[in-house]
N, C-alpha and C. Protein backbone atom coordinates (compact mmCIF):
# COMPACT_ATOMS: atom_id res chain seq x y z
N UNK A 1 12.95 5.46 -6.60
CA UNK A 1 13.00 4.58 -5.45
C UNK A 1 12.75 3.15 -5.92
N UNK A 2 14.01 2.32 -6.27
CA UNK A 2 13.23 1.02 -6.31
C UNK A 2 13.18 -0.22 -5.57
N UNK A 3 12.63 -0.85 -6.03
CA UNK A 3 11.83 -2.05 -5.04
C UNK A 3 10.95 -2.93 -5.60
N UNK A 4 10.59 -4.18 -4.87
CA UNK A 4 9.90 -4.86 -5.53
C UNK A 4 8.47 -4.01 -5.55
N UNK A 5 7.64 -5.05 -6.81
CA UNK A 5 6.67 -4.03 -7.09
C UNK A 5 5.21 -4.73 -5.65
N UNK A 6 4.05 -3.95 -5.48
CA UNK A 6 3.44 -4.50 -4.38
C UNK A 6 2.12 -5.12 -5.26
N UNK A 7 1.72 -6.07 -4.16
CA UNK A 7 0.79 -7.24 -4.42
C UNK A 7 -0.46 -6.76 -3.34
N UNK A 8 -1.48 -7.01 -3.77
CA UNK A 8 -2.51 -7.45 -2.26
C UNK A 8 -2.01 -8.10 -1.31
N UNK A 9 -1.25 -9.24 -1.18
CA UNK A 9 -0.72 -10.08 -0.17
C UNK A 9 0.31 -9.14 0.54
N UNK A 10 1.17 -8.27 0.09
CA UNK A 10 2.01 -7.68 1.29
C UNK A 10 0.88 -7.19 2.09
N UNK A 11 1.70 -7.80 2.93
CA UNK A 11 0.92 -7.10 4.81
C UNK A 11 1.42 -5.93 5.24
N UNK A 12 0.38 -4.82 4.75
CA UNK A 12 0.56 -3.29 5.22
C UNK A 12 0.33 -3.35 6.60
N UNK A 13 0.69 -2.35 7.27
CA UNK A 13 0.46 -2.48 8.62
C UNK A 13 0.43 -1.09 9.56
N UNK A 14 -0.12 -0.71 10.14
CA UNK A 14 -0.28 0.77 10.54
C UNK A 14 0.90 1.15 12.10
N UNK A 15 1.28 1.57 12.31
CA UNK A 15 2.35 1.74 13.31
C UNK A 15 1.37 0.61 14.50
N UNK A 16 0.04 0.81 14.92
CA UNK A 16 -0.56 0.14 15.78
C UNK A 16 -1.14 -1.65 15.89
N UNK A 17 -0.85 -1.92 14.67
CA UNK A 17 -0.82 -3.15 14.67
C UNK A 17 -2.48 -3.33 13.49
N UNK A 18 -2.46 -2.45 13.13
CA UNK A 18 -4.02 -2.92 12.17
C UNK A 18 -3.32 -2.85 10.65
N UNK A 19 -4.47 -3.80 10.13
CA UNK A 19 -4.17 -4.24 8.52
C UNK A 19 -4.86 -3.34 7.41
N UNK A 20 -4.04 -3.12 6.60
CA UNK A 20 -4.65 -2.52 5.50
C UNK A 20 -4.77 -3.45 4.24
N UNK A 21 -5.73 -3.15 3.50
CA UNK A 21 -5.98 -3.67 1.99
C UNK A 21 -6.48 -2.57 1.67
N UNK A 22 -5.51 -2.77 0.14
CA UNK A 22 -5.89 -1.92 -0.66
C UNK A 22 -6.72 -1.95 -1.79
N UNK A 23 -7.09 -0.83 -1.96
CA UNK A 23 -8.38 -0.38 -3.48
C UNK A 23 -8.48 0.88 -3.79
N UNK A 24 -8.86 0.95 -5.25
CA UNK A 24 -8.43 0.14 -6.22
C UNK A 24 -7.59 -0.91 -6.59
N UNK A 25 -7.64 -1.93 -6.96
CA UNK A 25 -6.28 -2.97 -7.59
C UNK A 25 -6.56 -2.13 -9.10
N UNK A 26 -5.09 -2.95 -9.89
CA UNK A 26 -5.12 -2.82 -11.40
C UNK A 26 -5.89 -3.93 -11.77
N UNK A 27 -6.37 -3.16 -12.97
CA UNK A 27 -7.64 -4.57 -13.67
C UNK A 27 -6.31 -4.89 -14.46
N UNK A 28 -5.48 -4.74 -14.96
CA UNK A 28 -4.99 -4.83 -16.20
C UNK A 28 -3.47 -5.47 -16.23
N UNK A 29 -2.63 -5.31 -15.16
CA UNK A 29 -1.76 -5.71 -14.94
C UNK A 29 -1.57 -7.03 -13.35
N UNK A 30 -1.00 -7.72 -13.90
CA UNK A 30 -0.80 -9.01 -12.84
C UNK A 30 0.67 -9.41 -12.39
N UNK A 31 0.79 -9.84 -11.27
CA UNK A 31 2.20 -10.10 -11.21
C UNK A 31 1.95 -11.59 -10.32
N UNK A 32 2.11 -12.86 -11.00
CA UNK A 32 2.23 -14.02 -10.03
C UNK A 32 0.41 -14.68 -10.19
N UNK A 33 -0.15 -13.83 -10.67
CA UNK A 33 -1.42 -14.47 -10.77
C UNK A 33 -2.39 -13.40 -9.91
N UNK A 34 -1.64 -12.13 -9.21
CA UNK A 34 -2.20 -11.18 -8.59
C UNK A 34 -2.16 -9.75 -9.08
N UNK A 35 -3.34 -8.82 -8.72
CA UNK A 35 -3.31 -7.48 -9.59
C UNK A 35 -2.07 -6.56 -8.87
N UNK A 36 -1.51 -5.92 -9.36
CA UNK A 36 -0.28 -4.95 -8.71
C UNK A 36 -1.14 -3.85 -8.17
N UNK A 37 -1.10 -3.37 -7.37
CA UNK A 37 -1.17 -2.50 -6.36
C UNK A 37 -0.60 -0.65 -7.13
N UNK A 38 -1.42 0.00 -7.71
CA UNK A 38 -1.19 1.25 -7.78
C UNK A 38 -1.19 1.89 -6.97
N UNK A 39 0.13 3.38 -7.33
CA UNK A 39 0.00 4.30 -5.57
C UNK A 39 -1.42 4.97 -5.19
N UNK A 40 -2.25 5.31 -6.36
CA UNK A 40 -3.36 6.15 -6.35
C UNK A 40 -4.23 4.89 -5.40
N UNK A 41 -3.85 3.89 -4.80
CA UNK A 41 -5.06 2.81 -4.30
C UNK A 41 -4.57 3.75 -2.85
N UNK A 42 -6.15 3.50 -1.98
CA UNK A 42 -5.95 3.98 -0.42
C UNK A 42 -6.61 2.60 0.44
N UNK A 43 -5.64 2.80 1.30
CA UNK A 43 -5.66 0.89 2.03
C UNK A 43 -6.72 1.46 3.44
N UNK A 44 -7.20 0.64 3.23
CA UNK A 44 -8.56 0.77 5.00
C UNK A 44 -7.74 -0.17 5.47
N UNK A 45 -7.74 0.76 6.78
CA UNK A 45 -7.47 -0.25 8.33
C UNK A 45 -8.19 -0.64 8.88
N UNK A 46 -7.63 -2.07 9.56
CA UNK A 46 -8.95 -2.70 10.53
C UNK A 46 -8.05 -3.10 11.60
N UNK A 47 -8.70 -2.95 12.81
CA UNK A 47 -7.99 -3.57 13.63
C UNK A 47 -6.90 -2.61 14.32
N UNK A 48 -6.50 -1.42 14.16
CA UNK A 48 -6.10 -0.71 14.78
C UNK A 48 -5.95 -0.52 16.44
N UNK A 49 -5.10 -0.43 16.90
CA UNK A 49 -5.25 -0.45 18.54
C UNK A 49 -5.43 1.02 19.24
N UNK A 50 -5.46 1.77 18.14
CA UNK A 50 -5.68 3.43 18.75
C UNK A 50 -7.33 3.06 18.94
N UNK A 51 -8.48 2.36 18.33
CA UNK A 51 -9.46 2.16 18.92
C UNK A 51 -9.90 2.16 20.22
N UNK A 52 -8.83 0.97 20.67
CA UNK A 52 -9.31 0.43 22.32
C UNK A 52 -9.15 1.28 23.03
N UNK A 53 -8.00 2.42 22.86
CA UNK A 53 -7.97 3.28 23.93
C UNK A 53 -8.51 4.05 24.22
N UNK A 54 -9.15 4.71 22.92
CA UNK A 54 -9.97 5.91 23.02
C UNK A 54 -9.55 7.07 23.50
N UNK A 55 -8.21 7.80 23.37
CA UNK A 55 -7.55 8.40 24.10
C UNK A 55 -7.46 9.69 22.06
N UNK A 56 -7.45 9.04 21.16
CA UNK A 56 -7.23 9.10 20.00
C UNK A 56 -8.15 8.55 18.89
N UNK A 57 -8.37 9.21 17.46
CA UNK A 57 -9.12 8.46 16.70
C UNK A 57 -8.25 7.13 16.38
N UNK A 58 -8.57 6.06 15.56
CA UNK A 58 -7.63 4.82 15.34
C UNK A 58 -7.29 5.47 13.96
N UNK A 59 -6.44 4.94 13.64
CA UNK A 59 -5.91 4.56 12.12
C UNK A 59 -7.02 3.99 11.12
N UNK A 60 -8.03 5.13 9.64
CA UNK A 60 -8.65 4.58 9.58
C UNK A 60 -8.47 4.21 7.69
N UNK A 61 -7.74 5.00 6.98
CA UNK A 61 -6.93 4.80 5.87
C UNK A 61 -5.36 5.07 5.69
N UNK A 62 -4.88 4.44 4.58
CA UNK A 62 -3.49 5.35 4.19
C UNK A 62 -3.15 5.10 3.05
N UNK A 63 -1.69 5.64 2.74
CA UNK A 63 -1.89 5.88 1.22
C UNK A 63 -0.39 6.10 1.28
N UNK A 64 0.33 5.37 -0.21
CA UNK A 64 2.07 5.64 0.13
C UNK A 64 2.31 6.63 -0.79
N UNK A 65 3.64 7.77 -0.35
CA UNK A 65 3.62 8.84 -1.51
C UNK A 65 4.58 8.52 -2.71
N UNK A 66 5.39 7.76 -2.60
CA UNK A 66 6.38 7.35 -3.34
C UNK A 66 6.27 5.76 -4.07
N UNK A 67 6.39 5.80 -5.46
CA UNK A 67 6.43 4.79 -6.20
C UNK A 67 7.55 4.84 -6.78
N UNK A 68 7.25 3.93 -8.20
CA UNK A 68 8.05 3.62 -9.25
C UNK A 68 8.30 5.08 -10.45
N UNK A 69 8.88 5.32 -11.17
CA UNK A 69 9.39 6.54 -11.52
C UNK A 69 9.67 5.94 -13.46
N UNK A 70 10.10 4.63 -13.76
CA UNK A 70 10.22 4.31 -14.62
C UNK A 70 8.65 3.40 -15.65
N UNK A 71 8.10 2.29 -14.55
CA UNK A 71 6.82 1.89 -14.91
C UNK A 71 5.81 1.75 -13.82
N UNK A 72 4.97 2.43 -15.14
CA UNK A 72 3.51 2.68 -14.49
C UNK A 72 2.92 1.58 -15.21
N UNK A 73 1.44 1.96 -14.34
CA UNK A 73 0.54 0.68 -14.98
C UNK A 73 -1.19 1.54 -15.23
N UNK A 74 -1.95 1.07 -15.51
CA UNK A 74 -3.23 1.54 -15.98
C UNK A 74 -3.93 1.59 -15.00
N UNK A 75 -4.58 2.68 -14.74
CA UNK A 75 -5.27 2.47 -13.12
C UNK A 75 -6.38 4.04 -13.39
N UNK A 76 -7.47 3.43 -13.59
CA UNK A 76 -9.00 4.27 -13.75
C UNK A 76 -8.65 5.29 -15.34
N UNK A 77 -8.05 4.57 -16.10
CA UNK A 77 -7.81 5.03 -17.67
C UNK A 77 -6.51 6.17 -17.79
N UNK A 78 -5.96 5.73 -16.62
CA UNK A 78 -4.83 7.14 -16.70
C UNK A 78 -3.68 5.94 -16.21
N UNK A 79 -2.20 6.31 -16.50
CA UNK A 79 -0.97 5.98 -16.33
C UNK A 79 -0.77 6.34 -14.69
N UNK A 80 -0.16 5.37 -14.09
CA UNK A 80 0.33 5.49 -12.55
C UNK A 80 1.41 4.91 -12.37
N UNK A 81 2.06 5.48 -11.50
CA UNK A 81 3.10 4.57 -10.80
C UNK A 81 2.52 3.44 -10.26
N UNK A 82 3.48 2.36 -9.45
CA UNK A 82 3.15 0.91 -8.88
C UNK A 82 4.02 1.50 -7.35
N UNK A 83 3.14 0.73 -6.64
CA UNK A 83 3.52 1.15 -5.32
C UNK A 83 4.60 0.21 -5.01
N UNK A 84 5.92 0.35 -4.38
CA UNK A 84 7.29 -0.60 -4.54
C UNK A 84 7.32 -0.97 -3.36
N UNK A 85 7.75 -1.80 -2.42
CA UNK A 85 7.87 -2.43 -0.79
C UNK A 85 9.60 -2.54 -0.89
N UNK A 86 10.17 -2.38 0.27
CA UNK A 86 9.63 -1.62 1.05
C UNK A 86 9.32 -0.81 1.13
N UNK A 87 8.28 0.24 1.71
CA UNK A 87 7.38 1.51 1.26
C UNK A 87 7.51 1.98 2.59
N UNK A 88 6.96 3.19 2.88
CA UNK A 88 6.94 3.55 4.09
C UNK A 88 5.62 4.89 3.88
N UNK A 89 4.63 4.71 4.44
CA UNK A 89 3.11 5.92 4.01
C UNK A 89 2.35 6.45 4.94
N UNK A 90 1.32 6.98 4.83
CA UNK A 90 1.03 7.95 6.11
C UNK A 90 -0.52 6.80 6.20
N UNK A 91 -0.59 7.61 7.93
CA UNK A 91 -2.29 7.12 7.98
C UNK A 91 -3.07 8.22 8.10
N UNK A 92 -4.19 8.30 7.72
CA UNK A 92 -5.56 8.95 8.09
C UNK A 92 -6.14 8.60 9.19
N UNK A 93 -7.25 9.74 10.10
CA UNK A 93 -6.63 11.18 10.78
C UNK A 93 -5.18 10.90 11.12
N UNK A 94 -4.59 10.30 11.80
CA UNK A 94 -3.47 10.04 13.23
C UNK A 94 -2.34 10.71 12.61
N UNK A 95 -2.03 10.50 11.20
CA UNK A 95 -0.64 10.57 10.66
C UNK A 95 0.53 9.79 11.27
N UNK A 96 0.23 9.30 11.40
CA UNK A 96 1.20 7.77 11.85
C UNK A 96 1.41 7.21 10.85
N UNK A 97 2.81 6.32 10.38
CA UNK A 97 3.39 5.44 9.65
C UNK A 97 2.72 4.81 9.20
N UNK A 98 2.44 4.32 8.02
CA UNK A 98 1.76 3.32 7.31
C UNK A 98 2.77 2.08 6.89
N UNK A 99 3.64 1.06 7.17
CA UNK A 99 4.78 -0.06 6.46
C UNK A 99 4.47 -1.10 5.77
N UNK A 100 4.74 -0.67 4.90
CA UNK A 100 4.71 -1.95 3.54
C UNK A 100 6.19 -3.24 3.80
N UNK A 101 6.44 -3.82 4.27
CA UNK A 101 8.05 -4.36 4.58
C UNK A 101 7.68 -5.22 3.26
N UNK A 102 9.16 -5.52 2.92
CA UNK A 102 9.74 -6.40 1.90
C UNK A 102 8.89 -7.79 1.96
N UNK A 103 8.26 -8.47 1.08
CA UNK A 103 7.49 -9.25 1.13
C UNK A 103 6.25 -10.18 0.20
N UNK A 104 5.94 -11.38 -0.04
CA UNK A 104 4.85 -11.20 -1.13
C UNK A 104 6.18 -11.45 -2.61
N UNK A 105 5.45 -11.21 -3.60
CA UNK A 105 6.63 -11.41 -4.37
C UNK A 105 7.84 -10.98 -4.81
N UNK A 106 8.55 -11.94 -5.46
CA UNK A 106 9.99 -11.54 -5.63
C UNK A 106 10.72 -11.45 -6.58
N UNK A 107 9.85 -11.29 -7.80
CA UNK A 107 10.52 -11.74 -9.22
C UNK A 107 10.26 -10.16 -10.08
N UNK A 108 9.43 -9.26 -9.76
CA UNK A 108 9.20 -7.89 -10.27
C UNK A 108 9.81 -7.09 -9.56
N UNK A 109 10.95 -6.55 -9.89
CA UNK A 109 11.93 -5.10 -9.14
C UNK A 109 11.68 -4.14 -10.37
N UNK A 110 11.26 -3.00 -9.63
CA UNK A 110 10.73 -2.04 -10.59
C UNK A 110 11.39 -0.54 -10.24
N UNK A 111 11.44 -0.02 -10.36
CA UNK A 111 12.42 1.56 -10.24
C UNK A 111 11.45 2.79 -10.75
């Protein structure tokens, strides 16, 4: 699946309108002056609107299943894929969409 490779700055976003950041970053690899984003990282949501309703738990992590296939990067002493945008990933409990859209930088296309 390829795509550009992902940054902290893409704005993940949970079907409900809450933000994710992700962690782990790579210590070891940079793209633009920022750490690349491995798939093994799981993004916390904030801000979720399944909160207010209370009808449902909110959106409270997620995690994308599909990366890069050609380069990996170093992430807790083991080889990983890089998570690619556009992405598309699940949330924790809800299972609702997690979207990475095209975004953030533009000079690393990775496969």
């Amino acid at each position: 699946m390829p795509g550009f490779v992902a940054l902290p700055a893409n704005q993940v976003t949970c079907s409900h309108g809450g933000m994710g950041k992700p962690a782990p970053l790579s210590s070891r690899v940079f793209v633009m002056g920022q750490p690349v984003v491995p798939l093994s990282a799981v993004y916390t949501i904030a801000g979720c609107s399944l909160a207010a309703s209370g009808s449902s738990p909110p959106c409270a992590t997620g995690s994308f299943t599909a990366g890069t296939t050609r380069v990996m990067i170093s992430a807790a002493g083991a080889l990983v894929p890089a998570v690619i945008v556009p992405a598309l990933g699940q949330c924790v409990p809800t299972g609702q969409p997690l979207v990475a859209p095209p975004a953030g930088q533009s000079r690393v296309f990775a496969s």
